[in-house]
Protein backbone atom coordinates (compact mmCIF):
# COMPACT_ATOMS: atom_id res chain seq x y z
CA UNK A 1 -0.38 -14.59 -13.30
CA UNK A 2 2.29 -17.04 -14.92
CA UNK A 3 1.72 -15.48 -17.84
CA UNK A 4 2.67 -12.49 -16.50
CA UNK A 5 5.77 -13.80 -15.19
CA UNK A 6 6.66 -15.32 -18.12
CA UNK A 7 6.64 -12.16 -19.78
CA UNK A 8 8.62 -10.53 -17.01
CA UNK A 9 11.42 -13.08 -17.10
CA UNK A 10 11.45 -12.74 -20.77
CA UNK A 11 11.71 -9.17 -20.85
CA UNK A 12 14.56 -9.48 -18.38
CA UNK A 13 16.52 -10.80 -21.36
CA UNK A 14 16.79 -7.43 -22.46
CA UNK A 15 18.71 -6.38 -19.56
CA UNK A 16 22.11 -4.38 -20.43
CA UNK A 17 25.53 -4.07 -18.08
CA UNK A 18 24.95 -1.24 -15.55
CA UNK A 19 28.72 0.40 -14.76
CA UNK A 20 29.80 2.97 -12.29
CA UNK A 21 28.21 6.27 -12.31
CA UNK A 22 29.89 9.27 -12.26
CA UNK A 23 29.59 11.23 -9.22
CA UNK A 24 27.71 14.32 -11.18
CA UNK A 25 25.34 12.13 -12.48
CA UNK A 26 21.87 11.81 -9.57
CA UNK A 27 21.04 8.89 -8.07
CA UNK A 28 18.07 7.45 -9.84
CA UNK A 29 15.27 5.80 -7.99
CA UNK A 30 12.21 4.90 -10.10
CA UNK A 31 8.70 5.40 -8.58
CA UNK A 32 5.78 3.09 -9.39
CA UNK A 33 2.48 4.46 -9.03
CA UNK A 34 -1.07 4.32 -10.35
CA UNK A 35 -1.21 7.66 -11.86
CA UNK A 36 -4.16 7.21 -14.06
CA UNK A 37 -7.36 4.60 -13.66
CA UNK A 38 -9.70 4.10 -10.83
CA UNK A 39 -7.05 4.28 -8.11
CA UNK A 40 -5.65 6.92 -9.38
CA UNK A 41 -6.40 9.24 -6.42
CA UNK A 42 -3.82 6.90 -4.35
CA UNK A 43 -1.11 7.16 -6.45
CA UNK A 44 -1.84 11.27 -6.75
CA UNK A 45 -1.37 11.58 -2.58
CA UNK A 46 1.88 9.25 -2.86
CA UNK A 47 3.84 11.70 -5.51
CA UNK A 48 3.09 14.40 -3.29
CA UNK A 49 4.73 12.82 -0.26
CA UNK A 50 7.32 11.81 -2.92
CA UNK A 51 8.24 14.89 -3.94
CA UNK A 52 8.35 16.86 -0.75
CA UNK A 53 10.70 14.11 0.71
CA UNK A 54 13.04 14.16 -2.43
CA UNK A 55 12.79 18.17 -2.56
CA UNK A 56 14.15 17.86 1.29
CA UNK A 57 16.53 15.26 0.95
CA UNK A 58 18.22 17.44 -1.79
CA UNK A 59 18.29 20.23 0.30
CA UNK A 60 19.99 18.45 2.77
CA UNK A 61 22.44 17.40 0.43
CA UNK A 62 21.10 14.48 -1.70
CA UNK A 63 22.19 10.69 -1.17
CA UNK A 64 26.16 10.49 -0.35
CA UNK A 65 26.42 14.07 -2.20
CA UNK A 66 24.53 13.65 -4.78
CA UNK A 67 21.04 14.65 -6.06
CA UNK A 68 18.28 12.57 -5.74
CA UNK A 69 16.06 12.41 -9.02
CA UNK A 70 12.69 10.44 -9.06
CA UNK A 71 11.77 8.88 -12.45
CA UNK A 72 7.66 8.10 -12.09
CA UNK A 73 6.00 5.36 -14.06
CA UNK A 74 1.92 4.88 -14.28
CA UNK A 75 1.45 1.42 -13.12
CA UNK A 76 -2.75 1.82 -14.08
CA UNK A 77 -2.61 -1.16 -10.82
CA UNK A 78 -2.02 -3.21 -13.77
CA UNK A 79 0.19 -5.90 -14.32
CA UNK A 80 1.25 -5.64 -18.12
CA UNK A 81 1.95 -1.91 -17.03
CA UNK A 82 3.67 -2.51 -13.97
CA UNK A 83 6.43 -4.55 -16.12
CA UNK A 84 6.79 -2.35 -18.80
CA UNK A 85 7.49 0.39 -16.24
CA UNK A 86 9.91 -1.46 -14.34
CA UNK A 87 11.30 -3.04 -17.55
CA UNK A 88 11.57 1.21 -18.40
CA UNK A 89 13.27 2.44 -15.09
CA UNK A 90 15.69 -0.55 -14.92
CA UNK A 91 17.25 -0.61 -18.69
CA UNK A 92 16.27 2.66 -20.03
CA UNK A 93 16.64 4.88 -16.63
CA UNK A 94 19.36 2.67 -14.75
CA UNK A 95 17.41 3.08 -11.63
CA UNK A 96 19.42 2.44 -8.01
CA UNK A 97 16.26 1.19 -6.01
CA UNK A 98 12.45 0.87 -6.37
CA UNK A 99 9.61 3.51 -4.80
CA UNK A 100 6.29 1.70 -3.96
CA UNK A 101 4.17 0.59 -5.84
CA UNK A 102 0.56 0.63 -4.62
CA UNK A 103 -1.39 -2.50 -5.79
CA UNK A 104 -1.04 -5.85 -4.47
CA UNK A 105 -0.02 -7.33 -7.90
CA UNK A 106 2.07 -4.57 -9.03
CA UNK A 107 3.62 -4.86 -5.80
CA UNK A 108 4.19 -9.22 -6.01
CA UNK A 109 5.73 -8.18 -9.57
CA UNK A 110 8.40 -5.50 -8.63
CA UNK A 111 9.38 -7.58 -5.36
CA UNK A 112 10.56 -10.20 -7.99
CA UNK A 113 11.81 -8.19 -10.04
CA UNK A 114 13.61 -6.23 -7.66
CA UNK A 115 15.25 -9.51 -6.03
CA UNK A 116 15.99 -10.42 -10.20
CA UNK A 117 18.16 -7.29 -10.64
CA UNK A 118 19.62 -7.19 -7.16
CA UNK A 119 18.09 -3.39 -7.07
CA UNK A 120 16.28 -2.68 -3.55
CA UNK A 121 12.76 -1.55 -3.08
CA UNK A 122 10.31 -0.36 -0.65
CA UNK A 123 7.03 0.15 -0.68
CA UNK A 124 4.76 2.40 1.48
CA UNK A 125 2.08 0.58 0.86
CA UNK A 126 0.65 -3.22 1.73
CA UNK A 127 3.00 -5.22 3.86
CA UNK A 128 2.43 -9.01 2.57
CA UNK A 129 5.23 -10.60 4.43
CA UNK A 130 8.35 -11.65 2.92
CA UNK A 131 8.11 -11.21 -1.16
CA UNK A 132 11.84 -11.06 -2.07
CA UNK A 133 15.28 -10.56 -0.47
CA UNK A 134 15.64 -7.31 -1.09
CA UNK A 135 12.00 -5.58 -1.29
CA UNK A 136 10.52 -3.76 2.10
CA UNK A 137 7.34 -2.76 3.16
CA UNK A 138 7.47 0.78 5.87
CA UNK A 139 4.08 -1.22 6.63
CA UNK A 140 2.72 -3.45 9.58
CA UNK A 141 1.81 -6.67 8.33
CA UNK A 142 -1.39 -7.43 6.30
CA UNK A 143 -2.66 -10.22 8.29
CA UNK A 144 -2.44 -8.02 11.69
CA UNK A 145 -4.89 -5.63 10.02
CA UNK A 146 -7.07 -8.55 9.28
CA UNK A 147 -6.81 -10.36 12.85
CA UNK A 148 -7.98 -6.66 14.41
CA UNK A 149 -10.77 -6.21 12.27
CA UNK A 150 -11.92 -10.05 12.45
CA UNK A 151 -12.04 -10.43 16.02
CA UNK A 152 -13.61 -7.01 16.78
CA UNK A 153 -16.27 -8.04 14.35
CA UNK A 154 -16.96 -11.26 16.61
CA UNK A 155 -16.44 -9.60 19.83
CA UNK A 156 -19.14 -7.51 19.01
CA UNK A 157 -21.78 -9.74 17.80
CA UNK A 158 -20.95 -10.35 14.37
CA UNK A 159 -21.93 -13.90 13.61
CA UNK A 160 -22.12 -13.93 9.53
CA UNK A 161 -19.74 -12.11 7.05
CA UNK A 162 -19.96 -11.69 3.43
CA UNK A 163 -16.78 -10.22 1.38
CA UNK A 164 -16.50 -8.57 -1.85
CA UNK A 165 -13.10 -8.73 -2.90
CA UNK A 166 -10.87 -6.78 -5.93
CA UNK A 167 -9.51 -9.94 -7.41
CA UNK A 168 -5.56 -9.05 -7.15
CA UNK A 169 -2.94 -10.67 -4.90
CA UNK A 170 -4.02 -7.56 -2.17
CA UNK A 171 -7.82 -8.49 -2.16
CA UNK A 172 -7.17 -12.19 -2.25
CA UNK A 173 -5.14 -12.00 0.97
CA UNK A 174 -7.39 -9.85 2.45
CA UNK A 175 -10.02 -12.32 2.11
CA UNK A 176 -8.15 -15.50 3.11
CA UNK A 177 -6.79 -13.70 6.41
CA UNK A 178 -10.35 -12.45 7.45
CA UNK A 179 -11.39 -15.62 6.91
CA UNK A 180 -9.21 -17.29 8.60
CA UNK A 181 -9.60 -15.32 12.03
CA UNK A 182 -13.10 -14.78 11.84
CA UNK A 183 -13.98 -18.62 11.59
CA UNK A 184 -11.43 -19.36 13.80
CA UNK A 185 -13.16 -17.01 16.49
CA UNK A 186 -16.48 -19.09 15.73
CA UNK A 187 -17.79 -16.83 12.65
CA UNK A 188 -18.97 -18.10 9.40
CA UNK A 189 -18.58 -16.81 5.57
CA UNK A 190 -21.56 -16.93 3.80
CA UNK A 191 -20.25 -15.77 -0.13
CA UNK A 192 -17.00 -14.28 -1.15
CA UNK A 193 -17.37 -12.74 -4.52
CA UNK A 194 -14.61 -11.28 -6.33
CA UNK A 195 -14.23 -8.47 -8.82
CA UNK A 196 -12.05 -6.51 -11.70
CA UNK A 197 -12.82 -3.05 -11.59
CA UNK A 198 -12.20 -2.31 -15.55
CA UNK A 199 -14.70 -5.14 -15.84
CA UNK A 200 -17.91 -3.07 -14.83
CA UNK A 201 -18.72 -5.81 -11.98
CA UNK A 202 -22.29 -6.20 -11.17
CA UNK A 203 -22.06 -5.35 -7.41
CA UNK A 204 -26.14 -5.92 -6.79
CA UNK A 205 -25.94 -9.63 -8.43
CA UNK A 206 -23.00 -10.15 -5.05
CA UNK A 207 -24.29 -7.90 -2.32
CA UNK A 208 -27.78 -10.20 -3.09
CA UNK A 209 -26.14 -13.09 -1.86
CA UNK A 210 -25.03 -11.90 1.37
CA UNK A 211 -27.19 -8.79 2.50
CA UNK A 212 -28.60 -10.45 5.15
CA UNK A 213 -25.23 -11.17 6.89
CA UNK A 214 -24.11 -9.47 10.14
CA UNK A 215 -21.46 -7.71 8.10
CA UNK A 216 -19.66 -7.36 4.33
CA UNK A 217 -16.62 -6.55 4.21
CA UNK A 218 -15.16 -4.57 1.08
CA UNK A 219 -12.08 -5.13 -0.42
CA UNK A 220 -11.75 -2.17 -2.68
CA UNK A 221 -10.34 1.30 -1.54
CA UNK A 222 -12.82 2.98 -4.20
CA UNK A 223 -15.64 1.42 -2.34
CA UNK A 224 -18.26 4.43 -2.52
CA UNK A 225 -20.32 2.59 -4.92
CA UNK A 226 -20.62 -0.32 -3.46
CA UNK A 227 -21.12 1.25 -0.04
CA UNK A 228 -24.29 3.04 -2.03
CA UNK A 229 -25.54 -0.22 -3.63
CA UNK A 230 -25.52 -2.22 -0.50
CA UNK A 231 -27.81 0.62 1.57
CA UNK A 232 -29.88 0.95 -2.34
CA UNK A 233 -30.99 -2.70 -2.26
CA UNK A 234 -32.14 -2.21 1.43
CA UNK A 235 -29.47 -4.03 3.74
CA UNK A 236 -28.72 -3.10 6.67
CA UNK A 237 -25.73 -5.03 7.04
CA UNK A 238 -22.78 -3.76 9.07
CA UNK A 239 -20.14 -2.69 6.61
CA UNK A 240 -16.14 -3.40 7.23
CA UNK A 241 -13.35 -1.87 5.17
CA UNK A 242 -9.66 -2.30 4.28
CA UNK A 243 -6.94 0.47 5.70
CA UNK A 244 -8.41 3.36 4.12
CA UNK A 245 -11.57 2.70 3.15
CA UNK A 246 -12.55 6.26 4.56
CA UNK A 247 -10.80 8.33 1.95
CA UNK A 248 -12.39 11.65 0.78
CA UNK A 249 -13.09 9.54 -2.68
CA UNK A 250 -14.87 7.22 -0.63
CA UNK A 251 -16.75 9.36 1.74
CA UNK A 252 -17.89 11.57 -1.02
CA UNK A 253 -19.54 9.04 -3.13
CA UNK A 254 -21.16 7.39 -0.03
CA UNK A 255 -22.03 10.45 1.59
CA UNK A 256 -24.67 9.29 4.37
CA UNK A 257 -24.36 5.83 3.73
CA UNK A 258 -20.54 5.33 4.67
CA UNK A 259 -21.90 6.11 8.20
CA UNK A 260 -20.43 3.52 10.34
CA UNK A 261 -18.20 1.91 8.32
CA UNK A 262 -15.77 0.32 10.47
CA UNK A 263 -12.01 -0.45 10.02
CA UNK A 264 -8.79 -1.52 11.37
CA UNK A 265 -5.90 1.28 10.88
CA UNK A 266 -1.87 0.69 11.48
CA UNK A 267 -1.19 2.80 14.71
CA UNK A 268 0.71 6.48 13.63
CA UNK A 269 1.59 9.20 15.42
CA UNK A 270 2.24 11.72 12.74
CA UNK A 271 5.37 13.80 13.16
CA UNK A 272 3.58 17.31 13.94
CA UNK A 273 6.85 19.60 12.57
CA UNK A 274 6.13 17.33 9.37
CA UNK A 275 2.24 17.98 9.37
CA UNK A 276 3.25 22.01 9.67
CA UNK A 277 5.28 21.79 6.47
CA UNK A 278 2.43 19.55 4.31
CA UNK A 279 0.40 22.27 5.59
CA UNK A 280 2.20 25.55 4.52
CA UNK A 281 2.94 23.28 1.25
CA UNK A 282 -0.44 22.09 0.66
CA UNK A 283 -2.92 24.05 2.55
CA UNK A 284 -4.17 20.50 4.18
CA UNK A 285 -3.74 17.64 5.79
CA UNK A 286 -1.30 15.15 4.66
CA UNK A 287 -3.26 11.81 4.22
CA UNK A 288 -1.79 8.71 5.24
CA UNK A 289 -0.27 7.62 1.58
CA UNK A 290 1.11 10.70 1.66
CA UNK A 291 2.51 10.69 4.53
CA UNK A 292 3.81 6.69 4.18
CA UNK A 293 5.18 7.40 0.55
CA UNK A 294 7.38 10.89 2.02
CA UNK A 295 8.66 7.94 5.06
CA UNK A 296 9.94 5.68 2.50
CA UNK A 297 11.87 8.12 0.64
CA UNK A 298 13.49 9.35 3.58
CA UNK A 299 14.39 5.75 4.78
CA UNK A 300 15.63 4.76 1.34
CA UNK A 301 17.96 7.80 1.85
CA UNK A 302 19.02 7.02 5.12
CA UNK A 303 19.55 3.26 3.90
CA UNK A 304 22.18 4.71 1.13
CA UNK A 305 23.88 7.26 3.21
CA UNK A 306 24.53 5.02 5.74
CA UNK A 307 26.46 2.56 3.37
CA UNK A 308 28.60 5.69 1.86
CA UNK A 309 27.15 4.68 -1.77
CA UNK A 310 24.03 3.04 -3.55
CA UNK A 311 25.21 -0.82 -2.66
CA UNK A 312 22.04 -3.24 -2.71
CA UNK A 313 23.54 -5.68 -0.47
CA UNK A 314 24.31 -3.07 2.21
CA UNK A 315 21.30 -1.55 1.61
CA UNK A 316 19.33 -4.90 2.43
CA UNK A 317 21.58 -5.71 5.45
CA UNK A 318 21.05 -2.07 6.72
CA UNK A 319 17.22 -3.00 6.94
CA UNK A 320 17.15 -6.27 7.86
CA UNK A 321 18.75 -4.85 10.96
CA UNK A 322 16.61 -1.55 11.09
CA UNK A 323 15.92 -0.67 14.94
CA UNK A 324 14.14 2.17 16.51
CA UNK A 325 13.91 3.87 13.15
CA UNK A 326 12.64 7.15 13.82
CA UNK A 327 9.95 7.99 10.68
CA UNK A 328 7.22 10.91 10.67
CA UNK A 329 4.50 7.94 11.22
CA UNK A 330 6.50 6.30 14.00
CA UNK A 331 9.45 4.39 15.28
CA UNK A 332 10.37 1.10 12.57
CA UNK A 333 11.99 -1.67 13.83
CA UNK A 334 12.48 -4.28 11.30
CA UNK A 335 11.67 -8.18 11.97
CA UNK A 336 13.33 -10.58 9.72
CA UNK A 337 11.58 -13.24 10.44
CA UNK A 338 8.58 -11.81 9.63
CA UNK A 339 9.17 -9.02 7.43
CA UNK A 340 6.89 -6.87 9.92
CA UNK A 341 7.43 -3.29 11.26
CA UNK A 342 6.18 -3.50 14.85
CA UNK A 343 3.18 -1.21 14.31
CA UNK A 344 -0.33 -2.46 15.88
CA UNK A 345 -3.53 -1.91 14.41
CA UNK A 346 -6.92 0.37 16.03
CA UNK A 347 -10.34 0.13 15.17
CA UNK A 348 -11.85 2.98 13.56
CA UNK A 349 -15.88 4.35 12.99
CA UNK A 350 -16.99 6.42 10.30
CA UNK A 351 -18.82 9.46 12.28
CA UNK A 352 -20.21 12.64 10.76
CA UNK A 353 -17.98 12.10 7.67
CA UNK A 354 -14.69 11.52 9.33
CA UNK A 355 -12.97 8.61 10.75
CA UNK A 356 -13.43 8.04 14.60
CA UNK A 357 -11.08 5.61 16.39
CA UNK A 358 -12.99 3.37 18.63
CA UNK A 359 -10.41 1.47 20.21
């Protein structure tokens, strides 16, 4: 990782003088997404909710009268990537303000390099806490999802947890937070084995060292094949999940064996005039990237039209003060002290193929 930040600040040497723009020219806003790789599917849902919330905020007329235009960059959930697309949208593009991205270390990455170039970003995705002045997550806070799942595990019997991890800032915190409330409830870890997906892990060799524990928990929103290994090498084991974990990738690799996977999921009550227009748009259901990525489009907006222009600092300050913010998945009301939303977390079962909310 310092490497990588090495590179980024060196790259930021690069950076030209960014003047006024004229008030025919759109206001730029550069979205980071994994548009090719394994997580590909993720970053497919959020440029849907992307575009429908830019196509409507247009309509409306734009950001303080003028268009808004969406420059996307393929972040592969990659690091290298994930600065030469910001590097891209920044000095190339002359971006105003940062969409997403998805992955925790693409996300680590454009938080400082947001706060660098005094640009402000939000994310729909992972909420890590406080990464940089001026970068947002619409998101509850990471280590709430953890605490749910954690204790619900121990309050129902779970003595002994295993965890297989993606080895990226979002995986790593995953881990340390389950850990950390499911010991402190009186649990125990018995192996926590980390992976790179463009590695070709060896799932059996880790699953072998903790199939005989109450649970695993999986790190990994393309979990299918793990899901299928762990039932393969005959463990019964009950299996935990991130925010997510049920997504049609998911379910459809797993079929039968994703039957009772539990997780924790941020409480949303989707807007139902906004699930009528995904609907006559895409003949479905909007899923809950989707949905998050169209919310922080719309509250970037907001942000900027409530300041009369695309000014970071009032942009931030606008936020930081956020109350009652009324988005398709639910009120936001900012905390600056913790960087959280206010959203809780439920339980959820996988049932018959779908996710069932338990509590």
């Amino acid at each position: 990782m310092k490497n990588a930040y090495t590179l980024l600040f060196l790259m930021l040497a690069a950076c030209t003088i960014h003047g006024a723009v004229p008030m025919n020219e759109p206001v730029r806003a550069g979205a980071l997404l994994p548009l090719t790789g394994s997580l590909s599917y993720f970053g497919e849902e959020m440029q849907k909710g992307f575009d429908l919330a830019a196509e409507e905020i247009n309509a409306q007329g734009g950001v303080n009268g003028r268009l808004l235009q969406l420059i996307y960059e393929d972040t592969k959930c990659d690091i290298t990537p994930t600065i030469t697309a910001l590097n891209k949208l920044r000095h190339v593009d002359d971006v105003v303000a940062f969409l997403g991205p998805f992955c925790g270390s693409s996300i680590e990455i454009t938080a400082t390099f947001a706060e660098q170039e005094h640009l402000i970003g939000i994310t729909p995705e992972t909420n890590f806490g406080k990464l940089g002045n001026t970068y947002f997550s619409t998101k509850s806070l990471l280590e709430k999802q953890m605490q749910t799942l954690a204790e619900h595990a121990y309050n129902t019997g779970i003595r002994t947890a295993g965890i297989i991890y993606f080895d990226n800032l979002y995986g790593v915190k995953n881990k340390e937070h389950f850990t950390h409330h499911f010991t402190k409830q009186g649990g125990s870890i018995v192996a926590a084995e980390a992976f790179l997906p463009w590695e070709g892990p060896d799932y059996r060799t880790m699953i072998t060292k903790m199939k005989d524990a109450d649970a695993i928990l999986i790190v990994w929103g393309s979990a299918g094949e793990v899901i299928n290994q762990i039932r393969e090498l005959g463990s019964a084991t009950t299996i935990l999940g991130i925010e997510g974990i049920d997504n049609p990738d998911t379910l459809e690799i797993a079929g039968k064996n994703a039957e009772g996977v539990l997780s924790a999921k941020e409480e949303k009550i989707t807007d139902a005039e906004f699930v009528s227009r995904w609907k006559a748009r895409h003949q479905e259901e909007p899923t809950m990237w989707a949905r998050d990525a169209y919310d922080s489009v719309h509250l970037m907006a907001h942000l900027f039209n409530a300041c009369g222009g695309e000014d970071t600092s009032c942009a931030v300050e606008k936020m930081t003060h956020l109350k009652n913010y009324q988005s398709v998945a639910g009120p936001i009301t900012f905390n600056p002290e913790t960087w959280d939303t206010g959203k809780e977390y439920h339980i959820t079962r996988v049932r018959n193929g779908q996710a069932i909310r338990l509590t």
